[in-house]
N, C-alpha and C. Protein backbone atom coordinates (compact mmCIF):
# COMPACT_ATOMS: atom_id res chain seq x y z
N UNK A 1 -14.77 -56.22 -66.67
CA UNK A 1 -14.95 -56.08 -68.10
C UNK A 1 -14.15 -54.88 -68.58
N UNK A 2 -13.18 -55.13 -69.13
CA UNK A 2 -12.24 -54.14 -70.24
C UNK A 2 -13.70 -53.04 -70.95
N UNK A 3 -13.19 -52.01 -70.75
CA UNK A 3 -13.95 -51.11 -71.84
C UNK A 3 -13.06 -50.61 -72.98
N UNK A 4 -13.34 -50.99 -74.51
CA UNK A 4 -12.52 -50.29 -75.44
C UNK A 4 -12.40 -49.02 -75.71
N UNK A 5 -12.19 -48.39 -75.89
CA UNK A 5 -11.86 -46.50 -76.50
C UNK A 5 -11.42 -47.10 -78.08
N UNK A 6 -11.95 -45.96 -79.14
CA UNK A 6 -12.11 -45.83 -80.38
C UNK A 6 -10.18 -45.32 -80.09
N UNK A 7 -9.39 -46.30 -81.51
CA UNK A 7 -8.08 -45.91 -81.07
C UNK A 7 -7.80 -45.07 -82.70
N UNK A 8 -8.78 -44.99 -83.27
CA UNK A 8 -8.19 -43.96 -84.76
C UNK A 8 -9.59 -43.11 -85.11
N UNK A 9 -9.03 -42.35 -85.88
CA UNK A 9 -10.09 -41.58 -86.36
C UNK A 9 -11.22 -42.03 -87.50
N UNK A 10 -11.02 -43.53 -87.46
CA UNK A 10 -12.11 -44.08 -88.29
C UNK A 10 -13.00 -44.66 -87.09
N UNK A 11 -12.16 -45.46 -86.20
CA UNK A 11 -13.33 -46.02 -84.95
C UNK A 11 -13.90 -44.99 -84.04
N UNK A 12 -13.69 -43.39 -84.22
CA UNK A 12 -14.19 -42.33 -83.37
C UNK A 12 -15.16 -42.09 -84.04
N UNK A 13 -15.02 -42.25 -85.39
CA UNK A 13 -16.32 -41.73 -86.70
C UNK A 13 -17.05 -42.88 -86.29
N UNK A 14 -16.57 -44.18 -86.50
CA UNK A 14 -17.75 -44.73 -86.39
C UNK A 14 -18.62 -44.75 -84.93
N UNK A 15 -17.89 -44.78 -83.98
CA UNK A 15 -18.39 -44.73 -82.59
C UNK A 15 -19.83 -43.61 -82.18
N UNK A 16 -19.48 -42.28 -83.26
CA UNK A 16 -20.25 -41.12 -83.26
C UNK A 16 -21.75 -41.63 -83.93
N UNK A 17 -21.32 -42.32 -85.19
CA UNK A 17 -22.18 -42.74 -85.79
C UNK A 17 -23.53 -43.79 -85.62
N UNK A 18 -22.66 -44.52 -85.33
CA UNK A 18 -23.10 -45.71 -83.84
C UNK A 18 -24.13 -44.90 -83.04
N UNK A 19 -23.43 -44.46 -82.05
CA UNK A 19 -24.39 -43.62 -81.03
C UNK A 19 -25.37 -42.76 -81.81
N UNK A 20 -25.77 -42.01 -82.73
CA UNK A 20 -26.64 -41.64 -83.14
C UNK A 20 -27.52 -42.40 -83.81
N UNK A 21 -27.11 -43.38 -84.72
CA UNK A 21 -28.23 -44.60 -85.35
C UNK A 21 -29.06 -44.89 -84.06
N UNK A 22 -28.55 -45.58 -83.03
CA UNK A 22 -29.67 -46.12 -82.12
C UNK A 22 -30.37 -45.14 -80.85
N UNK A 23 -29.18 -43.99 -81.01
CA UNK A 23 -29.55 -43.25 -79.60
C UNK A 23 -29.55 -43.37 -78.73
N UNK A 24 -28.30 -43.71 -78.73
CA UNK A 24 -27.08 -43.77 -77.20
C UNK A 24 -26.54 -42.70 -76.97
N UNK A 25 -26.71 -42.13 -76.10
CA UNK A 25 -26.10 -41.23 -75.57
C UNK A 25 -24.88 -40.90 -74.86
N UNK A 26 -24.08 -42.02 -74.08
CA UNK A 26 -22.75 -42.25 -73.68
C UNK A 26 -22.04 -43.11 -74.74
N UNK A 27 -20.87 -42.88 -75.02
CA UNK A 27 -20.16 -43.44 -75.53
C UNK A 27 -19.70 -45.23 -74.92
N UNK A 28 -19.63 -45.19 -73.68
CA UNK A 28 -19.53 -45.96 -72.68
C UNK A 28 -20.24 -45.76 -71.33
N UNK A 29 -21.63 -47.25 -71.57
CA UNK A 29 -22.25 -46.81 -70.53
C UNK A 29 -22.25 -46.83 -69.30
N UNK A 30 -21.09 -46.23 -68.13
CA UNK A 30 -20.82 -45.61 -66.98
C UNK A 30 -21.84 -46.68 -66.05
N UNK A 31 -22.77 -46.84 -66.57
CA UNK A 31 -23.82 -47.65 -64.92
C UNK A 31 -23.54 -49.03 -64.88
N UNK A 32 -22.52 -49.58 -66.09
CA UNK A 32 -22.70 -50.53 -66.60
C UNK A 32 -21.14 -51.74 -66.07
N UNK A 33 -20.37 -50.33 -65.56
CA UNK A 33 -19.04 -50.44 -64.98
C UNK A 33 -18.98 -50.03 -63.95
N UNK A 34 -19.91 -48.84 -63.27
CA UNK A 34 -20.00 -48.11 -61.87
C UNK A 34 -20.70 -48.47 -60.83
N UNK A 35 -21.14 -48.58 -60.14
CA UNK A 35 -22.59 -48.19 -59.13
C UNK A 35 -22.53 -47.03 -59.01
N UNK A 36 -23.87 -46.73 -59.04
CA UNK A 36 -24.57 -45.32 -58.62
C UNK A 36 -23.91 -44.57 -57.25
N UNK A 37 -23.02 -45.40 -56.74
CA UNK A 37 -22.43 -44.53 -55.45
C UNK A 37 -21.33 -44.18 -55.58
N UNK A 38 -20.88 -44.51 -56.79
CA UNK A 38 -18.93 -44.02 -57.57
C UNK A 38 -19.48 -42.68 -58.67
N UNK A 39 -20.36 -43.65 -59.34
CA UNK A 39 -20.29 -42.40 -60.75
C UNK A 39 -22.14 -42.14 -60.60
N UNK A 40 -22.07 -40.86 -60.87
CA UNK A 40 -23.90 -40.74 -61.59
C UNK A 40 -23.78 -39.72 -62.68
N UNK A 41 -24.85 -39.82 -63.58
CA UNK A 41 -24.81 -38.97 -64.61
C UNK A 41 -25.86 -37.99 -64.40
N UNK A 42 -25.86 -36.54 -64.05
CA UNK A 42 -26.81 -35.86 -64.13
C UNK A 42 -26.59 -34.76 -65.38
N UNK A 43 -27.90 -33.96 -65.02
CA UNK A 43 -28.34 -33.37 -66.42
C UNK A 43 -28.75 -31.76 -65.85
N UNK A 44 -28.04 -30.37 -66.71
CA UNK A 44 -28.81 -29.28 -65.97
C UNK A 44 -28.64 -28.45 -67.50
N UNK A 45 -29.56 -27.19 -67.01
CA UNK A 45 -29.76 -26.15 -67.81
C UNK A 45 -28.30 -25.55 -68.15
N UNK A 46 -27.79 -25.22 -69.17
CA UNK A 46 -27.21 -24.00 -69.50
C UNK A 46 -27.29 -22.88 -69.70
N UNK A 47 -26.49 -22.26 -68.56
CA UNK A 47 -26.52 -20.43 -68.20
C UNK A 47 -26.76 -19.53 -69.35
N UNK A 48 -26.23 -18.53 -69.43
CA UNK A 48 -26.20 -17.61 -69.95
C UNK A 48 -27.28 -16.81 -71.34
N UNK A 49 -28.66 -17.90 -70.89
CA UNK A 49 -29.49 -17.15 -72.28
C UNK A 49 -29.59 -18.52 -73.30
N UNK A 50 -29.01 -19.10 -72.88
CA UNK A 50 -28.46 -20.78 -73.98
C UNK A 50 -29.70 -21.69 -73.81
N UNK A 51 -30.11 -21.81 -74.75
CA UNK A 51 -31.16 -22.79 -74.75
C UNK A 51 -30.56 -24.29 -74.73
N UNK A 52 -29.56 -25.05 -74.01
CA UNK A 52 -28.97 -26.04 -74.22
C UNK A 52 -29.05 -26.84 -73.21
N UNK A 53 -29.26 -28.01 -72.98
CA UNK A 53 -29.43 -29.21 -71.54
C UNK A 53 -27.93 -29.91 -71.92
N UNK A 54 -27.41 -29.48 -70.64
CA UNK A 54 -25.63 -30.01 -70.44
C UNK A 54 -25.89 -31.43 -69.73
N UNK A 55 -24.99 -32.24 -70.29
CA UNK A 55 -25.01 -33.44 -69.42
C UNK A 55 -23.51 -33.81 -68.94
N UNK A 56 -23.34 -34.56 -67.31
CA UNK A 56 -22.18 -34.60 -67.08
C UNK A 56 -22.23 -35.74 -65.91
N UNK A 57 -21.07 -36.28 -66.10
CA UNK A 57 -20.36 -37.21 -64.54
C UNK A 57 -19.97 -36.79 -63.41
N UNK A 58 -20.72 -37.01 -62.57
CA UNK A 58 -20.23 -36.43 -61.06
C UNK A 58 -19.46 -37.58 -60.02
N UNK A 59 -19.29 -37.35 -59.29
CA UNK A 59 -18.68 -38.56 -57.97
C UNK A 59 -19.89 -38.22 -56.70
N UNK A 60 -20.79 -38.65 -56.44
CA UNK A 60 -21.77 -38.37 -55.77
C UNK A 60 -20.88 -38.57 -54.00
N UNK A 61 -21.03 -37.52 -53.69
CA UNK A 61 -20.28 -37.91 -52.00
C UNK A 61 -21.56 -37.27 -50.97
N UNK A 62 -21.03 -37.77 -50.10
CA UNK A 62 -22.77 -37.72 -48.48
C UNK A 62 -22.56 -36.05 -48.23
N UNK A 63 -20.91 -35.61 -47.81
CA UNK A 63 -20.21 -34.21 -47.49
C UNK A 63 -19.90 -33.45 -48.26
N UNK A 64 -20.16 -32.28 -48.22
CA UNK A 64 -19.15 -31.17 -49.06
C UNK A 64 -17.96 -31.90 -48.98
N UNK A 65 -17.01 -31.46 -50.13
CA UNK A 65 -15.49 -31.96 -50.19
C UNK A 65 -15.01 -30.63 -50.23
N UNK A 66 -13.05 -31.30 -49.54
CA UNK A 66 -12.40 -29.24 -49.60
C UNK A 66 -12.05 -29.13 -51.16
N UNK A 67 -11.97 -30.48 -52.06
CA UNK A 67 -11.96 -30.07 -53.29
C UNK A 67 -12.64 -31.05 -54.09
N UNK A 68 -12.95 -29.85 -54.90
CA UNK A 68 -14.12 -29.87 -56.34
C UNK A 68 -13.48 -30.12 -57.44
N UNK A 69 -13.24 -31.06 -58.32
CA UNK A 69 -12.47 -31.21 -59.70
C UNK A 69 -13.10 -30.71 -60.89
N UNK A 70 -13.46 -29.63 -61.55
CA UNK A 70 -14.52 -29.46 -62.62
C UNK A 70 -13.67 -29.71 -64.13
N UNK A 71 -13.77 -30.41 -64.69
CA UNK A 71 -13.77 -31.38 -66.24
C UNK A 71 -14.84 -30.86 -66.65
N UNK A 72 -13.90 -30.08 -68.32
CA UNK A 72 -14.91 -29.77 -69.12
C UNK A 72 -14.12 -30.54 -70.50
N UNK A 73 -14.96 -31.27 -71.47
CA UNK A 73 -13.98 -32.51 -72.09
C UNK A 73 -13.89 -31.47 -73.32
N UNK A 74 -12.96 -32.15 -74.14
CA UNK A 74 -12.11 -31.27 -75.50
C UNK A 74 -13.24 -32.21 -76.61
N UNK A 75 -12.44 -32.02 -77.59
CA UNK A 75 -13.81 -32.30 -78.60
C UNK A 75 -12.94 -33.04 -79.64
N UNK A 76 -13.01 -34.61 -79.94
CA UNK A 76 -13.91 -35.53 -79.51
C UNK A 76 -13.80 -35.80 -78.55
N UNK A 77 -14.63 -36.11 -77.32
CA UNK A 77 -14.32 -36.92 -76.21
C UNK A 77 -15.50 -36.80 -75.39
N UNK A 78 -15.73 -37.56 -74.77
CA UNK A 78 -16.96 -37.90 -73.44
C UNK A 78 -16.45 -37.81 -72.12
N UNK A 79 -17.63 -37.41 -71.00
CA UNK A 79 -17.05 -37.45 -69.97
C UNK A 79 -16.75 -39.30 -69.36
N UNK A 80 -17.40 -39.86 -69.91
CA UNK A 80 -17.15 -41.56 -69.92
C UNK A 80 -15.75 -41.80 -70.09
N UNK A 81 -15.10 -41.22 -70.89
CA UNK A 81 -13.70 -41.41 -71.27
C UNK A 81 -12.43 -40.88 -69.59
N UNK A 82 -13.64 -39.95 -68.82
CA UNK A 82 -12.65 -40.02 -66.94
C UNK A 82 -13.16 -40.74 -65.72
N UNK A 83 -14.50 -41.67 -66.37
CA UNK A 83 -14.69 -42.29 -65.40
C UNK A 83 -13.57 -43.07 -64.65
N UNK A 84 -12.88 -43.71 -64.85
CA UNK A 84 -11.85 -44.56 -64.01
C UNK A 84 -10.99 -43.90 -62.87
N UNK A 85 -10.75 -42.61 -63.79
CA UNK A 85 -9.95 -41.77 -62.31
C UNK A 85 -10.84 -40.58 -61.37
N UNK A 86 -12.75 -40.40 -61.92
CA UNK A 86 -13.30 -40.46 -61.23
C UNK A 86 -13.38 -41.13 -60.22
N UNK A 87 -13.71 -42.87 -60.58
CA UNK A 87 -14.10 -43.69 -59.55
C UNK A 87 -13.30 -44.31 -58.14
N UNK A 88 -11.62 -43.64 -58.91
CA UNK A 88 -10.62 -44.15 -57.50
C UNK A 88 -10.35 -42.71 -56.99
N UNK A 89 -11.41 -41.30 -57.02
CA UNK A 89 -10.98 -40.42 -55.98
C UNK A 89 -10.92 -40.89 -54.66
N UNK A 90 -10.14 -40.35 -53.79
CA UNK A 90 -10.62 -40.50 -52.47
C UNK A 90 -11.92 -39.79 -52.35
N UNK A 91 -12.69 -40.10 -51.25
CA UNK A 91 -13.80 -39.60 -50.41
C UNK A 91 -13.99 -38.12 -50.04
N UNK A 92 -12.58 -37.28 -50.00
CA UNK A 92 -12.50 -36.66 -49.52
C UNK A 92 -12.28 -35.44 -51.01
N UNK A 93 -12.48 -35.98 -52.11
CA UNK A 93 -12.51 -35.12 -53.16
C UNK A 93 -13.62 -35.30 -54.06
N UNK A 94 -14.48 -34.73 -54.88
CA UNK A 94 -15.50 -34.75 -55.48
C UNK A 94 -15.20 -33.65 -57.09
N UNK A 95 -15.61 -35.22 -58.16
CA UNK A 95 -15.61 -34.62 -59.80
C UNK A 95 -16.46 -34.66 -60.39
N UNK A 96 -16.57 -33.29 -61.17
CA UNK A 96 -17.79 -33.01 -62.30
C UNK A 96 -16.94 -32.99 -63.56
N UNK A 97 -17.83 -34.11 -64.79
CA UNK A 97 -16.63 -34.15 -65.88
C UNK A 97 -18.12 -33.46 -66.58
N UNK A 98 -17.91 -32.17 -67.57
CA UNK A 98 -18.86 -32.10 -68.21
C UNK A 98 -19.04 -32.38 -69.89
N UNK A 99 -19.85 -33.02 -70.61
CA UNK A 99 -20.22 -33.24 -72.10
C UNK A 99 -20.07 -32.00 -72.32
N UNK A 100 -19.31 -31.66 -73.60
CA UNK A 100 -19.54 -30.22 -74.70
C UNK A 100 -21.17 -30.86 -75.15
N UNK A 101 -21.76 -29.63 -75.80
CA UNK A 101 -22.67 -29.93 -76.90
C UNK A 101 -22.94 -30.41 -77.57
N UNK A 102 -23.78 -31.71 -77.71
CA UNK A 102 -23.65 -32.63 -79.05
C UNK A 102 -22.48 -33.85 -78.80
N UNK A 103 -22.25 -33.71 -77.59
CA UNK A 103 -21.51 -35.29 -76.57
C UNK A 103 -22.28 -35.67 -75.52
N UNK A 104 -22.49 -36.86 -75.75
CA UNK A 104 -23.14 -37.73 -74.60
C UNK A 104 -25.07 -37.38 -74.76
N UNK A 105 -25.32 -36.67 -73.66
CA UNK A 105 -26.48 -36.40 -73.25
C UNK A 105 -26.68 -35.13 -73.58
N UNK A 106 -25.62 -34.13 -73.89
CA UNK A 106 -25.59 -33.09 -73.80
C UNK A 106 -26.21 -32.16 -75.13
């Protein structure tokens, strides 16, 4: 199944809009294209004194990896929008894409 991306700044407005009327939280829902053993979405506190719950895409692997990819997305954008080149890492590399504030879950 093709997933679309909003291609102007009227289908990004509406996409935003969208997701808040019903309360969706991904732009594109990731479980829906993934298994839980390519992509998972977890959820943590934000540091520094921040009263804020960050949400983000990881590549769940069994091992430590020698590399860590950390994605922090620009604004508009979701971490849904790197699932694909999440899901063809090799094994041997592991990515965290994270939501800004007020994207996704976040």
């Amino acid at each position: 199944m093709e997933r679309k991306h909003p291609s102007s700044l009227l289908e990004l407005g509406w996409a935003c809009f969208e997701a808040a009327a019903f309360g969706r939280t991904e732009h594109a829902r990731t479980i829906e294209y993934y298994p839980e053993t390519a992509l998972r979405r977890i959820g943590f506190q934000a540091g520094g004194g921040y009263d804020w719950r960050l949400s983000a895409l990881e590549t769940p692997r069994e091992t430590i990896t020698p590399w860590k990819i950390v994605v922090i997305t620009g604004a508009p954008s979701w971490a849904a929008y790197w699932a694909p080149a999440m899901a063809a890492l090799p094994e041997n590399r592991s990515m965290v894409v994270v939501d800004r504030p007020g994207y996704a879950a976040s």
